[in-house]
N, C-alpha and C. Protein backbone atom coordinates (compact mmCIF):
# COMPACT_ATOMS: atom_id res chain seq x y z
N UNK A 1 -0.61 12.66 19.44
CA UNK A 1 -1.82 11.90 19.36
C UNK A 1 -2.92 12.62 18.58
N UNK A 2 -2.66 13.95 18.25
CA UNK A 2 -3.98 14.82 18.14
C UNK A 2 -3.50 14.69 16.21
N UNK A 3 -2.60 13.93 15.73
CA UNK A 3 -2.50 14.18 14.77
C UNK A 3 -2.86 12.59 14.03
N UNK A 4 -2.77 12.06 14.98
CA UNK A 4 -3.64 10.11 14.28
C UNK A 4 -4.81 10.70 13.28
N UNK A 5 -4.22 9.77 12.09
CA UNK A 5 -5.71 9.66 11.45
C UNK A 5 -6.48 8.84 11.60
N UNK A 6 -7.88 9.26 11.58
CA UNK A 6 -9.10 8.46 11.89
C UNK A 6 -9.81 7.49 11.12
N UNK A 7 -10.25 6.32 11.54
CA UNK A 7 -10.70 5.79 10.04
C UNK A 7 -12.42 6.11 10.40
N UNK A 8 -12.90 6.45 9.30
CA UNK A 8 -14.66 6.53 9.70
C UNK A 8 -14.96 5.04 10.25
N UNK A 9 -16.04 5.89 11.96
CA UNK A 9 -16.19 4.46 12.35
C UNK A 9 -18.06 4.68 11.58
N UNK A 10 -18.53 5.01 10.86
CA UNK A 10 -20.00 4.83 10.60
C UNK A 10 -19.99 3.78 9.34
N UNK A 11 -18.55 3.57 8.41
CA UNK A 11 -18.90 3.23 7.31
C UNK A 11 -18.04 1.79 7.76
N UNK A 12 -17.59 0.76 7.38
CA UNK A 12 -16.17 -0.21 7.66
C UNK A 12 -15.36 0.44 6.49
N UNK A 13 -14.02 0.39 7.00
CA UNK A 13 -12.66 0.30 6.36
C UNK A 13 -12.80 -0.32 5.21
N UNK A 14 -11.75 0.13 3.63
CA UNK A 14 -11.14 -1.33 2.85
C UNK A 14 -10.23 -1.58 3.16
N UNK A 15 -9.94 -2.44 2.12
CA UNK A 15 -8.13 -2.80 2.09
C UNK A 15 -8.45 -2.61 -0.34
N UNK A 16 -7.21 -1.79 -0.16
CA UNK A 16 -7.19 -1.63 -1.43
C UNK A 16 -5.83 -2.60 -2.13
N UNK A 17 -6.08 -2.53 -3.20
CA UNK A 17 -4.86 -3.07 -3.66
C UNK A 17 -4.47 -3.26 -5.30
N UNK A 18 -3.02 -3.02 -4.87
CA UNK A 18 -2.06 -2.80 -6.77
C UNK A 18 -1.53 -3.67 -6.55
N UNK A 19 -1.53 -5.09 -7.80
CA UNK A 19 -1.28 -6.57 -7.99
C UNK A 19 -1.93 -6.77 -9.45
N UNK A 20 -0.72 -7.61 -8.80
CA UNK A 20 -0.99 -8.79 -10.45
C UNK A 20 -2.32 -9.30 -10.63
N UNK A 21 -2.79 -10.20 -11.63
CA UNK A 21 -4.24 -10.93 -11.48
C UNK A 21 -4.47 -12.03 -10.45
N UNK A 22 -3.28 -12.71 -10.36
CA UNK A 22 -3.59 -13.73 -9.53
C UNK A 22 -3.93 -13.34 -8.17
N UNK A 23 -3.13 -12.62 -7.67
CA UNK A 23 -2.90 -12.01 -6.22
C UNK A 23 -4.37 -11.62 -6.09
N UNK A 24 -4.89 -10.32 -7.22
CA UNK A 24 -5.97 -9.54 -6.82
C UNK A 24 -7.17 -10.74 -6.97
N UNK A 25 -7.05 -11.56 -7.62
CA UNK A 25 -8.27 -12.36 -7.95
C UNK A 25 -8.49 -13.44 -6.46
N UNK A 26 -7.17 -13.89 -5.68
CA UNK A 26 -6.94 -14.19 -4.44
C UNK A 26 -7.88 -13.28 -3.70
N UNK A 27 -7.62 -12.29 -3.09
CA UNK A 27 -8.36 -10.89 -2.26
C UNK A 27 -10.26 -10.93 -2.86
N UNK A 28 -10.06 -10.57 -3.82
CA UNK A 28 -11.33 -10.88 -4.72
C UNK A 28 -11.84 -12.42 -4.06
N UNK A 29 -12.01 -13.45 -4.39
CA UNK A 29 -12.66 -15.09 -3.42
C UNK A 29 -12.40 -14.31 -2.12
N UNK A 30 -11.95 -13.93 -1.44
CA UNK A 30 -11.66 -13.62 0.10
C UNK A 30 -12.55 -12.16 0.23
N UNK A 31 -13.51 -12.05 -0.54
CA UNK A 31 -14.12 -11.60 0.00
C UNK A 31 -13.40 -9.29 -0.04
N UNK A 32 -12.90 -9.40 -0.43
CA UNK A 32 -12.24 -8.08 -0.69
C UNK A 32 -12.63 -6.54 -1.10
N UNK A 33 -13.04 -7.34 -2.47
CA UNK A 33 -13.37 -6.50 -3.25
C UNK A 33 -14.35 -5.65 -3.15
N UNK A 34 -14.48 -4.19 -3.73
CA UNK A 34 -15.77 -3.16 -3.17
C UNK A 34 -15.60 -2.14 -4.47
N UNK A 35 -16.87 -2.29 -5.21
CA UNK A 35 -17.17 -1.12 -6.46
C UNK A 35 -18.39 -0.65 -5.49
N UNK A 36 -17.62 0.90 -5.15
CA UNK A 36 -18.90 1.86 -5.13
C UNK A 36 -19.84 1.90 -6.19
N UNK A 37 -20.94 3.03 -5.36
CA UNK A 37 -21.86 3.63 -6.83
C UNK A 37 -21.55 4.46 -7.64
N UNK A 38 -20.37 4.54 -7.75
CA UNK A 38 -19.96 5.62 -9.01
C UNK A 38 -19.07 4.72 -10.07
N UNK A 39 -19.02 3.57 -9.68
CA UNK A 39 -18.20 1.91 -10.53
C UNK A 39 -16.62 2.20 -10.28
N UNK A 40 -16.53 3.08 -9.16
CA UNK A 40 -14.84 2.85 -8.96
C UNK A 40 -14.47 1.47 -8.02
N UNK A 41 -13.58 0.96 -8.01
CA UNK A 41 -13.41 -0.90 -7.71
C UNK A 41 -11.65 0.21 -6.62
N UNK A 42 -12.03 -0.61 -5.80
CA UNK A 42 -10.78 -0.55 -4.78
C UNK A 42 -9.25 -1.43 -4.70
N UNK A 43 -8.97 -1.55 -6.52
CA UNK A 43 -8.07 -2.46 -6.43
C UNK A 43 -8.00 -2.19 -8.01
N UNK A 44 -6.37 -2.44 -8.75
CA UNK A 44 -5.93 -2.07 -9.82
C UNK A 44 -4.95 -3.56 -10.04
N UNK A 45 -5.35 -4.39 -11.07
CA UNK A 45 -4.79 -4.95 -11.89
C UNK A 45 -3.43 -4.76 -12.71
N UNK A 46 -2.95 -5.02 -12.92
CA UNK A 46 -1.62 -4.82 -13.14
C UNK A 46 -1.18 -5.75 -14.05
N UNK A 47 -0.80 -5.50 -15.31
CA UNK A 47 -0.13 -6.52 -16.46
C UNK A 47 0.64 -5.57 -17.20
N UNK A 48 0.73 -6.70 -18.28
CA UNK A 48 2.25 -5.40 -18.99
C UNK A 48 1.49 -4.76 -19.95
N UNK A 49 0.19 -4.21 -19.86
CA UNK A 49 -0.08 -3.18 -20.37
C UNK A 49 -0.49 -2.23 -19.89
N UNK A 50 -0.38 -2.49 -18.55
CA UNK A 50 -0.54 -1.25 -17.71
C UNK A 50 0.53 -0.25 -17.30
N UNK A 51 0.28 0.98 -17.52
CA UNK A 51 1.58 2.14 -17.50
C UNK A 51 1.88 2.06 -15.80
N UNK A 52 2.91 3.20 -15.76
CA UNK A 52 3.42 3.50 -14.74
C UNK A 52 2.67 4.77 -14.13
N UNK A 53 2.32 5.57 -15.11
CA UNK A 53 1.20 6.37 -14.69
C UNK A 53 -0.07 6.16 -14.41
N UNK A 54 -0.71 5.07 -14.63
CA UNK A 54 -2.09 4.17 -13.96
C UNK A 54 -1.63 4.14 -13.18
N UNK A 55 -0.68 3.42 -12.49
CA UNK A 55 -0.40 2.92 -11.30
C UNK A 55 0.12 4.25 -10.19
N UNK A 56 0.48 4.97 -10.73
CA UNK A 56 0.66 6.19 -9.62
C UNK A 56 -0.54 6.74 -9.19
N UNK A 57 -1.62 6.77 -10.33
CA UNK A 57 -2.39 7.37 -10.39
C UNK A 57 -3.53 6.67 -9.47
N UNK A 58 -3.87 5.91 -9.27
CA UNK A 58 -4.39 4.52 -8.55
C UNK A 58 -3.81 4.52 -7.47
N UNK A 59 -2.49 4.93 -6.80
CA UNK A 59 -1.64 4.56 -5.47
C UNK A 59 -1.99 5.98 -4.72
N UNK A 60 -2.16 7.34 -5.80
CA UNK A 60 -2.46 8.73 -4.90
C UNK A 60 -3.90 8.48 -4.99
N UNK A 61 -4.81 7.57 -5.49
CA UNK A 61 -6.24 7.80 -5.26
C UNK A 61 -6.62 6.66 -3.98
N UNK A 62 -5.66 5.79 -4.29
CA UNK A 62 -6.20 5.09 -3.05
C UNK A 62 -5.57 5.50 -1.74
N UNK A 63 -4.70 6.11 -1.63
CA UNK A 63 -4.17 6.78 -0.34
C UNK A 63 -4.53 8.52 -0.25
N UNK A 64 -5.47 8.75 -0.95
CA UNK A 64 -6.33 10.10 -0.67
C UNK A 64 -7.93 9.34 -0.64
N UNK A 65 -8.16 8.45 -0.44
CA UNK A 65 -9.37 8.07 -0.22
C UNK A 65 -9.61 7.63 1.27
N UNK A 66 -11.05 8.62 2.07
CA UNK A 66 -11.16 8.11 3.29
C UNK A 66 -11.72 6.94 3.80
N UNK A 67 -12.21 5.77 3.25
CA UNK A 67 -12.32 5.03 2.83
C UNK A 67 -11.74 3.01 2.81
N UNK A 68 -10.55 3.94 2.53
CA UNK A 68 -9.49 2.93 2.50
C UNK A 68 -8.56 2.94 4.00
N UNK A 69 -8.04 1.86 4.84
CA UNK A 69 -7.63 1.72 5.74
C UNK A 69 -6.18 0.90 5.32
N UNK A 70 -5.86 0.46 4.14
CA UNK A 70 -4.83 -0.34 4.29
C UNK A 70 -4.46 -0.39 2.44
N UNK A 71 -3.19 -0.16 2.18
CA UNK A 71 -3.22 -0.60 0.78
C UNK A 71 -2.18 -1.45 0.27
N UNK A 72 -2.75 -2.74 -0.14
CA UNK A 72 -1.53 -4.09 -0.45
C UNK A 72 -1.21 -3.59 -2.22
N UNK A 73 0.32 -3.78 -1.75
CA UNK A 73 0.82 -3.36 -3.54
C UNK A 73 1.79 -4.55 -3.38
N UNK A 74 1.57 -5.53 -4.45
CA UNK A 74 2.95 -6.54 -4.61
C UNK A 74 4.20 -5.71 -4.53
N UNK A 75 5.44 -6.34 -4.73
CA UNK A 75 6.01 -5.59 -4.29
C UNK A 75 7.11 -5.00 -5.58
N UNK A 76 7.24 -5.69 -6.49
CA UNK A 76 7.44 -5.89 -7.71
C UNK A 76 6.80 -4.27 -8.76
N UNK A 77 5.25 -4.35 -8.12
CA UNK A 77 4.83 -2.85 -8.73
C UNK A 77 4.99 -1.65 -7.83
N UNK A 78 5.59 -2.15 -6.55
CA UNK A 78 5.66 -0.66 -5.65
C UNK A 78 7.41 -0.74 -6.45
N UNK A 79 8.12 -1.05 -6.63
CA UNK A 79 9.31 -0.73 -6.72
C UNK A 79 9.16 0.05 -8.13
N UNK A 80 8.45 -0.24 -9.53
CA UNK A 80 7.59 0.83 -10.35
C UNK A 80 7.39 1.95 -9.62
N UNK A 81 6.90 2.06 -8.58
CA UNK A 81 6.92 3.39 -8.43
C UNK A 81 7.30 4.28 -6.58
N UNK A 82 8.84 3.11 -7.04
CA UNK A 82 9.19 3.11 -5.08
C UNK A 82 9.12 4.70 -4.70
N UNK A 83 9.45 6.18 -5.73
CA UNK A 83 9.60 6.98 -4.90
C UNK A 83 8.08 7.76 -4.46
N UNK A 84 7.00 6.90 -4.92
CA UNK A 84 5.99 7.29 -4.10
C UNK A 84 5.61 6.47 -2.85
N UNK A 85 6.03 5.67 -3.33
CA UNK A 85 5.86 4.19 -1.86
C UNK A 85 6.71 4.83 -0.54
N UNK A 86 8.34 5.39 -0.95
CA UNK A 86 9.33 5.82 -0.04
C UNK A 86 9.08 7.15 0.49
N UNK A 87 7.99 8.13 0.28
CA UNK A 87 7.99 8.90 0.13
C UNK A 87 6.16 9.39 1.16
N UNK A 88 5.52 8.21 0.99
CA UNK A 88 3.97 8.33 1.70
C UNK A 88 4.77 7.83 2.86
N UNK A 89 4.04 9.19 4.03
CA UNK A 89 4.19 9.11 4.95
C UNK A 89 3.66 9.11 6.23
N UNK A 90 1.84 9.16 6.16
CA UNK A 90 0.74 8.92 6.67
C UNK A 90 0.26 7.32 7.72
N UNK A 91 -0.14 7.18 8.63
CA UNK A 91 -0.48 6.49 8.71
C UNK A 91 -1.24 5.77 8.43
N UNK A 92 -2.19 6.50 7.77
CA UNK A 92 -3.70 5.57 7.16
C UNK A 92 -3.93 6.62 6.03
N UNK A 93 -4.30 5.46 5.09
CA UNK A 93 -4.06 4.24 4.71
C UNK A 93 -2.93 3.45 5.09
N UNK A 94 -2.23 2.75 5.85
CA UNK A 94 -0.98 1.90 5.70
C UNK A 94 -0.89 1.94 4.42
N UNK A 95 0.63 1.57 4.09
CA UNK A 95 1.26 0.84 2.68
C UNK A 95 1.87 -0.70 3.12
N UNK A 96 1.42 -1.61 2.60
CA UNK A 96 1.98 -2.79 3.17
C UNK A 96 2.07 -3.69 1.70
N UNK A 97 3.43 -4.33 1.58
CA UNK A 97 4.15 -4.58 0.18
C UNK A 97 4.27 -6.45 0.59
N UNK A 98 3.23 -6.84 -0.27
CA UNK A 98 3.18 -8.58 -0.30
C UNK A 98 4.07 -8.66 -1.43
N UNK A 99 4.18 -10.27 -1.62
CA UNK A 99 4.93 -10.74 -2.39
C UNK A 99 3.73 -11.45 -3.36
N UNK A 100 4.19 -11.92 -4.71
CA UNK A 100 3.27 -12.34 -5.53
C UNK A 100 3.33 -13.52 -6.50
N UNK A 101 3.09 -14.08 -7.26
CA UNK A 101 3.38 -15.71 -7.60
C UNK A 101 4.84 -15.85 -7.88
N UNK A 102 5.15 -14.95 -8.87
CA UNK A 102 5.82 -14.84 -10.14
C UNK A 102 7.32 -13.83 -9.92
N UNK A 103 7.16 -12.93 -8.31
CA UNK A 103 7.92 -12.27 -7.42
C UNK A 103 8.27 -12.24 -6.37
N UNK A 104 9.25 -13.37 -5.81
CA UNK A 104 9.50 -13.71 -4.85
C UNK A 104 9.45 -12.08 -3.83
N UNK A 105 9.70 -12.17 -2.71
CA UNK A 105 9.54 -11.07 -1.26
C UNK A 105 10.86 -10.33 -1.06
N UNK A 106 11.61 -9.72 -0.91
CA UNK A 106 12.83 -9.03 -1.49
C UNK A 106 12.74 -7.98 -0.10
N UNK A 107 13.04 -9.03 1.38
CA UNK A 107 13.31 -7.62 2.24
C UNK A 107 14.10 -6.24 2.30
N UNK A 108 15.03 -6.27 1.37
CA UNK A 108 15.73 -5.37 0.99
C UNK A 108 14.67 -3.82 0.30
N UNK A 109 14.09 -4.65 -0.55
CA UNK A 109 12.89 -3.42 -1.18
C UNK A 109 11.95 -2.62 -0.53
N UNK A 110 11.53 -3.38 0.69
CA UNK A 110 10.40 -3.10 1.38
C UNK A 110 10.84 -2.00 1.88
N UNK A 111 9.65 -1.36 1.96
CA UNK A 111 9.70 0.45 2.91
C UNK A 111 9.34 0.66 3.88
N UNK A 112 8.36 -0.38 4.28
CA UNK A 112 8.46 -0.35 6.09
C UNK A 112 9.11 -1.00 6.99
N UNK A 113 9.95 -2.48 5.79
CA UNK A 113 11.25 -2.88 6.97
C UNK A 113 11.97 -1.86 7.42
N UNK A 114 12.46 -1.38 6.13
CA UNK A 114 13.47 -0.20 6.47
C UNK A 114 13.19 0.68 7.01
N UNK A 115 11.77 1.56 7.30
CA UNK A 115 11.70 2.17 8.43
C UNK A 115 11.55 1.68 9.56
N UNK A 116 11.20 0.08 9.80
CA UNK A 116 11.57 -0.61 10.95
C UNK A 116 12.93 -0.61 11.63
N UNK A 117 13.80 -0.77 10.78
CA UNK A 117 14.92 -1.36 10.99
C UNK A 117 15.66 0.13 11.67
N UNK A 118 15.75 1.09 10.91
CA UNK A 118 15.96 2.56 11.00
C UNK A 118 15.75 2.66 12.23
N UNK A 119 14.53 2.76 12.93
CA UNK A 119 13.50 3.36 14.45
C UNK A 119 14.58 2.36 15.08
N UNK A 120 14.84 1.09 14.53
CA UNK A 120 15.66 0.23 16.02
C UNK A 120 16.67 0.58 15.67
N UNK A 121 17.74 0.74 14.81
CA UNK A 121 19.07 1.06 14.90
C UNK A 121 19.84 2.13 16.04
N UNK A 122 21.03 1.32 15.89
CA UNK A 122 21.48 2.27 16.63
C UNK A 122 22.18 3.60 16.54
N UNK A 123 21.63 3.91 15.63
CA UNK A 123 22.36 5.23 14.92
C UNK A 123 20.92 6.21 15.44
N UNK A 124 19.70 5.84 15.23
CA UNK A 124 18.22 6.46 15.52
C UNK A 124 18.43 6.47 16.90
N UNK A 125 18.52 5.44 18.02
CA UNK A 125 18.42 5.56 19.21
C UNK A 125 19.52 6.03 19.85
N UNK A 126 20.66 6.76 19.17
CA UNK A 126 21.96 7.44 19.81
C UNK A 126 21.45 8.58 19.20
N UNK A 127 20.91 9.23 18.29
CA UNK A 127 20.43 10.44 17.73
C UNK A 127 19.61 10.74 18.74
N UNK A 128 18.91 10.17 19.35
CA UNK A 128 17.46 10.47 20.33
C UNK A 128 18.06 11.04 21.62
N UNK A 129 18.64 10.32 21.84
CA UNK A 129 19.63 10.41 23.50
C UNK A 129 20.39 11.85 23.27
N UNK A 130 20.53 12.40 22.37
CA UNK A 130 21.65 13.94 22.22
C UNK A 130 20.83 14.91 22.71
């Protein structure tokens, strides 16, 4: 317990997010969106001219930011860069992988089914019992 991370309760939480335009422009009307005073925006656009290194670079800033409480990545651009997605292992920020117009939902890809699925299996809960 002594190792939960905390979210600051003086400031509110975001929710950040790596997506397409439509998706982010969705979140954006809903009220989402947040440019500090230094003009950094809590959410990265994504088209085909955006590298793979923006997007890493954007996924370690928004999950080293205290700030952020939750970060939605379609799921289409976490698989761009699944071995950082497979690989964050923190609780907060969450990583939580939507689906997006143009990319159907692909439970197979996702990284927290599979650590869902893992914790219930029975290979995890016969490992526990030894």
């Amino acid at each position: 317990m002594a190792n939960r991370g905390q979210i600051p309760t003086n400031n509110s939480a975001l929710i950040a997010m790596i997506a397409d335009e439509d998706t982010i422009t969705g979140f954006l009307l809903a009220g989402v969106g947040n440019v500090d005073i230094r003009r950094k925006t809590n959410y990265l656009i994504v088209d085909s001219k955006t590298t793979v290194k923006q997007i890493e670079d954007s996924f370690k800033e928004f999950t080293a930011r205290e700030d952020i409480a939750i970060v939605l990545v379609s799921q289409y651009v976490a698989n761009m860069i699944r071995f950082l997605v497979d690989s964050y292992n923190k609780p907060i920020p969450a990583i939580l992988e939507i689906p997006s117009k143009d990319h159907p939902y692909d439970p197979a890809h996702d990284s927290v089914l599979s650590r869902v699925k893992y914790l219930f299996s029975s290979d995890s809960v016969a490992s526990d019992r030894r």
